[in-house]
N, C-alpha and C. Protein backbone atom coordinates (compact mmCIF):
# COMPACT_ATOMS: atom_id res chain seq x y z
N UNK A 1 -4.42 19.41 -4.60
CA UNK A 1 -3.36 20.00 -5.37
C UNK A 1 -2.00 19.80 -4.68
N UNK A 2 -1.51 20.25 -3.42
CA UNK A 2 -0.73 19.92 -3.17
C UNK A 2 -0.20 18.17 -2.04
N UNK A 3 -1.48 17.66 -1.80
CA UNK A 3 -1.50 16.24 -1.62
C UNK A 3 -0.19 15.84 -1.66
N UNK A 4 0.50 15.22 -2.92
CA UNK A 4 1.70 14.42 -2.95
C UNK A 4 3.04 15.28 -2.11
N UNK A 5 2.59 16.86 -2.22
CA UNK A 5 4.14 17.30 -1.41
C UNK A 5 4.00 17.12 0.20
N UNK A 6 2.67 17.25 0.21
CA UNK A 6 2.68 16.97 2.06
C UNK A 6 2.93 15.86 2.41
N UNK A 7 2.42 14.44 1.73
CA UNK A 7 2.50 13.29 2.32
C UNK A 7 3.96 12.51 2.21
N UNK A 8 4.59 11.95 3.77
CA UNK A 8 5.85 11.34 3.65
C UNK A 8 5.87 10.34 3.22
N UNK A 9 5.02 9.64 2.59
CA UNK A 9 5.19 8.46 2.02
C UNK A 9 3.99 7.70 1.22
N UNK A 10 3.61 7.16 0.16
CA UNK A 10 2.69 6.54 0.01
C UNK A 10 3.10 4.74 -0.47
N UNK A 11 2.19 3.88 0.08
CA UNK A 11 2.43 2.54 -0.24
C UNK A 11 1.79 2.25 -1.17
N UNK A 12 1.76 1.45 -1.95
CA UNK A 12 1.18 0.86 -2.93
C UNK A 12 1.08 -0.93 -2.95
N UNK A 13 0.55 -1.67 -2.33
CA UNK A 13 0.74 -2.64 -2.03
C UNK A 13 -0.35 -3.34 -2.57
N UNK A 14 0.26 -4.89 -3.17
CA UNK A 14 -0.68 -5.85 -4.34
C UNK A 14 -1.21 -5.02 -5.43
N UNK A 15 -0.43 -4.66 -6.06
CA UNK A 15 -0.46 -3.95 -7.15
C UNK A 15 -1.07 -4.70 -7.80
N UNK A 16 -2.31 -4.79 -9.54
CA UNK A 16 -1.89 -5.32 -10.56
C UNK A 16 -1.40 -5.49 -11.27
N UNK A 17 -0.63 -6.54 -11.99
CA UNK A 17 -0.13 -6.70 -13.27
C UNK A 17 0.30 -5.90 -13.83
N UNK A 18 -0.61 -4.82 -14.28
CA UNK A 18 -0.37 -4.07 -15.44
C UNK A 18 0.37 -2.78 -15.05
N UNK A 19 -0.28 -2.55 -13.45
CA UNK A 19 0.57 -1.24 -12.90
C UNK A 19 2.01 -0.59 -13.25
N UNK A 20 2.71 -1.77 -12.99
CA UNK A 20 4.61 -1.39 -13.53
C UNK A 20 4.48 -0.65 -15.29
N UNK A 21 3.84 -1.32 -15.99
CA UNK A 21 3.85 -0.80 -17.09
C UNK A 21 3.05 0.91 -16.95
N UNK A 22 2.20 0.76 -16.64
CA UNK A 22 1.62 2.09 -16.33
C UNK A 22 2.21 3.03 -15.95
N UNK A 23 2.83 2.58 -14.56
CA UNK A 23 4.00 3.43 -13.80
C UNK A 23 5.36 3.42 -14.37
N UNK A 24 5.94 3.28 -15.20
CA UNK A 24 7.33 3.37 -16.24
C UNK A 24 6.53 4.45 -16.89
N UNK A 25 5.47 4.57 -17.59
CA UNK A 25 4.84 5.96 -18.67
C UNK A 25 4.87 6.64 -17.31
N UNK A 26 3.91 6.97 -16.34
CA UNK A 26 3.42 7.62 -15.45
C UNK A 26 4.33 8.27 -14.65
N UNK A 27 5.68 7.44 -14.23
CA UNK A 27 6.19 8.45 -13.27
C UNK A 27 7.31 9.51 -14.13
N UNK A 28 7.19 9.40 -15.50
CA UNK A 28 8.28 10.53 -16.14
C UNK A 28 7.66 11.77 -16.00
N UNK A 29 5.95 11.92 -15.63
CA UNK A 29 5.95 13.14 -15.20
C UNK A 29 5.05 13.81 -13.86
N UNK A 30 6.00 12.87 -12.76
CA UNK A 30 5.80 12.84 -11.58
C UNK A 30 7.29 13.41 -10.91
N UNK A 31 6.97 14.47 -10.06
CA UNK A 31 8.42 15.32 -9.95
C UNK A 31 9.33 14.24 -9.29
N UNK A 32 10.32 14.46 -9.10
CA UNK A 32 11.37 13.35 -8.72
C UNK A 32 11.09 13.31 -6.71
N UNK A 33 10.37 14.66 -6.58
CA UNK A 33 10.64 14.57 -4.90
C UNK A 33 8.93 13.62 -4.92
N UNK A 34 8.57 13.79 -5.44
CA UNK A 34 6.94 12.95 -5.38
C UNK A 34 7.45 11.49 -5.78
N UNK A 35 7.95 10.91 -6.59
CA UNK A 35 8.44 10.02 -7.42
C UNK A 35 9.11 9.03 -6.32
N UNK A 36 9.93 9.39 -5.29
CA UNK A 36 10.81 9.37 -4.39
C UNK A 36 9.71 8.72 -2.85
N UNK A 37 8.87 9.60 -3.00
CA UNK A 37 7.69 9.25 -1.91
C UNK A 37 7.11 7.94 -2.18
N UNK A 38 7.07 7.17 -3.45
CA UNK A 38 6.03 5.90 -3.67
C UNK A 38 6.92 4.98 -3.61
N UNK A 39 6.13 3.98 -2.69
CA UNK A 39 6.84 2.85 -2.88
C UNK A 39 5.74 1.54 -3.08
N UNK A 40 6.79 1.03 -4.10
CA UNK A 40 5.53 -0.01 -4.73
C UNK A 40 6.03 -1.61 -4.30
N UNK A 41 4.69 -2.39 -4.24
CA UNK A 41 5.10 -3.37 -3.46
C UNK A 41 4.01 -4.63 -4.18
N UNK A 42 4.15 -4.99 -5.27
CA UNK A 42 3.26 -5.38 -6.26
C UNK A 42 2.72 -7.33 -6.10
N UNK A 43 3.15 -7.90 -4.83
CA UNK A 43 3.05 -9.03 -4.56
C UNK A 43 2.40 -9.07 -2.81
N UNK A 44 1.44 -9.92 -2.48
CA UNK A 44 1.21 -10.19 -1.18
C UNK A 44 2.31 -10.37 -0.88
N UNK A 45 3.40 -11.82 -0.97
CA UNK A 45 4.42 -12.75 -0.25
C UNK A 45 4.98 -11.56 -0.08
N UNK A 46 5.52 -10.28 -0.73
CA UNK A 46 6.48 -9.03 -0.44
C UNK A 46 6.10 -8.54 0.65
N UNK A 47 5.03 -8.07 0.52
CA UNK A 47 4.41 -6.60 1.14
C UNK A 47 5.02 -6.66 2.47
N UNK A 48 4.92 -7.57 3.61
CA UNK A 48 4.78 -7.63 4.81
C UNK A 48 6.83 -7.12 5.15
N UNK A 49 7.52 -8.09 4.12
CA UNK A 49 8.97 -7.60 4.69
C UNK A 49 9.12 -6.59 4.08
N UNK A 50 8.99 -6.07 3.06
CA UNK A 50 9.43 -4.32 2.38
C UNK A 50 8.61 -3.39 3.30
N UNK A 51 7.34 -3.73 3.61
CA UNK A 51 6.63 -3.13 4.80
C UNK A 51 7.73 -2.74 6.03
N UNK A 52 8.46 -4.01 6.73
CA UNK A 52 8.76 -3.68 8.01
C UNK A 52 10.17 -3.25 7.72
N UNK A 53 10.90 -3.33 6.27
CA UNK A 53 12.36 -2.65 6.19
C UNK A 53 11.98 -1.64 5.82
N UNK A 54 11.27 -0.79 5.13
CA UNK A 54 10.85 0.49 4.81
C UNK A 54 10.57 1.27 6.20
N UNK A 55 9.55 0.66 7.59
CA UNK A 55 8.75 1.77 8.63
C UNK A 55 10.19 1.31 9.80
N UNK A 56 10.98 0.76 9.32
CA UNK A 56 12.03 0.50 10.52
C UNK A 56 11.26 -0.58 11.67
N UNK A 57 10.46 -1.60 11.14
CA UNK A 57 10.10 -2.90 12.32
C UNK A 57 8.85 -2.83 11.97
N UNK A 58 8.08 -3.27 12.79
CA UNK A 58 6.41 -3.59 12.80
C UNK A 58 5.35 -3.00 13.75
N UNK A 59 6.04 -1.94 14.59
CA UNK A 59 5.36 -1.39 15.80
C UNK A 59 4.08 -0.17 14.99
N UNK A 60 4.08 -0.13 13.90
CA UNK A 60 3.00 0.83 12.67
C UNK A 60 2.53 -0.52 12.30
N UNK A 61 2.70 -1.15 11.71
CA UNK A 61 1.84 -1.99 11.08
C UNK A 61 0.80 -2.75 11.88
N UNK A 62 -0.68 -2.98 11.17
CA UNK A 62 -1.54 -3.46 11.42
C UNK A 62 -1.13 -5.29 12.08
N UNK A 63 -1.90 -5.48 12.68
CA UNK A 63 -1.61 -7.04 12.87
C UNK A 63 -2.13 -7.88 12.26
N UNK A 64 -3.01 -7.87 10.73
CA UNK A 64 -3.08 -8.64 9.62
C UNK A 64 -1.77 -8.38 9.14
N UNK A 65 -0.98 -7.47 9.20
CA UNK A 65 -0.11 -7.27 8.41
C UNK A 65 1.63 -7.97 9.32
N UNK A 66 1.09 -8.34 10.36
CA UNK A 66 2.22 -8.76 11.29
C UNK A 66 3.05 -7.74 12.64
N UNK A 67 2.00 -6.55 12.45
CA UNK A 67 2.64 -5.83 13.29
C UNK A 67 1.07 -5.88 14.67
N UNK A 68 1.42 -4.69 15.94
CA UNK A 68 0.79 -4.99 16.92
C UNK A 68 -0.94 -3.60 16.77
N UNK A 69 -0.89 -3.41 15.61
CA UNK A 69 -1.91 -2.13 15.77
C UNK A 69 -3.16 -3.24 15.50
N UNK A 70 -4.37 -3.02 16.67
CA UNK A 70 -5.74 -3.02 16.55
C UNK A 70 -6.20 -1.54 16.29
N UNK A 71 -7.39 -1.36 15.55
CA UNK A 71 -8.38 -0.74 15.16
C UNK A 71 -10.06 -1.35 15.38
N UNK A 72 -10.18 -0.37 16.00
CA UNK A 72 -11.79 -0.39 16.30
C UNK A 72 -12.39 -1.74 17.05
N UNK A 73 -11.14 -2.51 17.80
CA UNK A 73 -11.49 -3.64 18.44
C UNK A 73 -10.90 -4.71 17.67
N UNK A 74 -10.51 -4.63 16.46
CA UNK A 74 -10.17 -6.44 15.70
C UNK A 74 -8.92 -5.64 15.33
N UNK A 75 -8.36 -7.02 15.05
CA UNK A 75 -6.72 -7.54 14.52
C UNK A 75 -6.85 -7.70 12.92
N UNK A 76 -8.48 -8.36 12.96
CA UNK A 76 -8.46 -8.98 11.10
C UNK A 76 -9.00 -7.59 10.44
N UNK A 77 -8.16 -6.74 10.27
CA UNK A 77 -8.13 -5.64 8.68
C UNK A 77 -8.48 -6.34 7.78
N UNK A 78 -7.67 -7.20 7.33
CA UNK A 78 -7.79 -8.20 6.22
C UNK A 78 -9.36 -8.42 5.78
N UNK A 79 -9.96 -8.82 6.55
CA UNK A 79 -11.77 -9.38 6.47
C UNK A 79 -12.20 -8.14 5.79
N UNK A 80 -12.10 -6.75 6.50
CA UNK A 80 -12.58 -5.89 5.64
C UNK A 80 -12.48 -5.49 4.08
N UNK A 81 -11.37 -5.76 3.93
CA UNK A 81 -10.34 -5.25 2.88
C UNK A 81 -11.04 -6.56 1.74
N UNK A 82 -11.41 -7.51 2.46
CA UNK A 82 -12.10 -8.88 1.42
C UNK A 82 -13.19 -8.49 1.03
N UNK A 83 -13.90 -8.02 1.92
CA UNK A 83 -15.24 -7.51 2.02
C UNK A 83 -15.29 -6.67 1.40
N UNK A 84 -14.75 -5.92 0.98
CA UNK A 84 -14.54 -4.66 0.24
C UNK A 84 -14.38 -4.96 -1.20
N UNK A 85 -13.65 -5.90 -1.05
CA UNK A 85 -13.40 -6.24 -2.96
C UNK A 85 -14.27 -7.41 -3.33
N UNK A 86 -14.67 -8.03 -2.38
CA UNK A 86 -16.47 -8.69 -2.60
C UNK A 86 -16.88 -7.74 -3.65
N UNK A 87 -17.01 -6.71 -2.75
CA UNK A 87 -18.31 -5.83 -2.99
C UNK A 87 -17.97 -5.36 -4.63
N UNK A 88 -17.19 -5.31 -4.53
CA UNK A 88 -16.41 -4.37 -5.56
C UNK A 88 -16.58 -5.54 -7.05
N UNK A 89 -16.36 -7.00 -6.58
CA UNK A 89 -16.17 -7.76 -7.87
C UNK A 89 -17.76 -8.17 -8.49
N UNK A 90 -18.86 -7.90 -7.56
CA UNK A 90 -20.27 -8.11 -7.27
C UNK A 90 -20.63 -6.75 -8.71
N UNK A 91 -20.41 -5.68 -8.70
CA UNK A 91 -19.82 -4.68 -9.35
C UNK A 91 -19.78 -4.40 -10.58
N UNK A 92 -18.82 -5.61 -11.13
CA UNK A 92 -17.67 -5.30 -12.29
C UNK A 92 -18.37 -6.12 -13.27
């Protein structure tokens, strides 16, 4: 319930297609301080520079993403994130 007021920010990155249209209906009744929190980033080639002008540089970002954060031993996030929508298109 209150989710969107606590969190400082949410990304939205490689959006589909259809999202912008969705989100033009969707955010007229999304309060303006929630509304204010999303930032959408609807292309790979984008993501990485709206990424590092939005967090002020790359010292947060993952290092699939061009910045210096490992997790759990690897650099490639990415592999998972493939692996994941493998799974997901295996699925549909």
């Amino acid at each position: 319930q209150h989710y969107p007021e606590r969190c400082g920010v949410v990304y939205l990155i490689n959006t589909p297609v259809w999202f912008n249209a969705f989100w033009n209906v969707v955010q007229r009744l999304v309060s303006d301080v929630t509304r204010h929190k999303i930032r959408i980033c609807p292309t790979r080639k984008e993501y990485a520079p709206k990424l590092k002008a939005w967090m002020g540089g790359t010292k947060y970002l993952p290092a699939c993403m061009g910045g210096p954060i490992v997790v759990n031993g690897t650099t490639d996030l990415c592999a998972d994130e493939a692996k994941l929508h493998g799974h997901v298109d295996t699925r549909l």
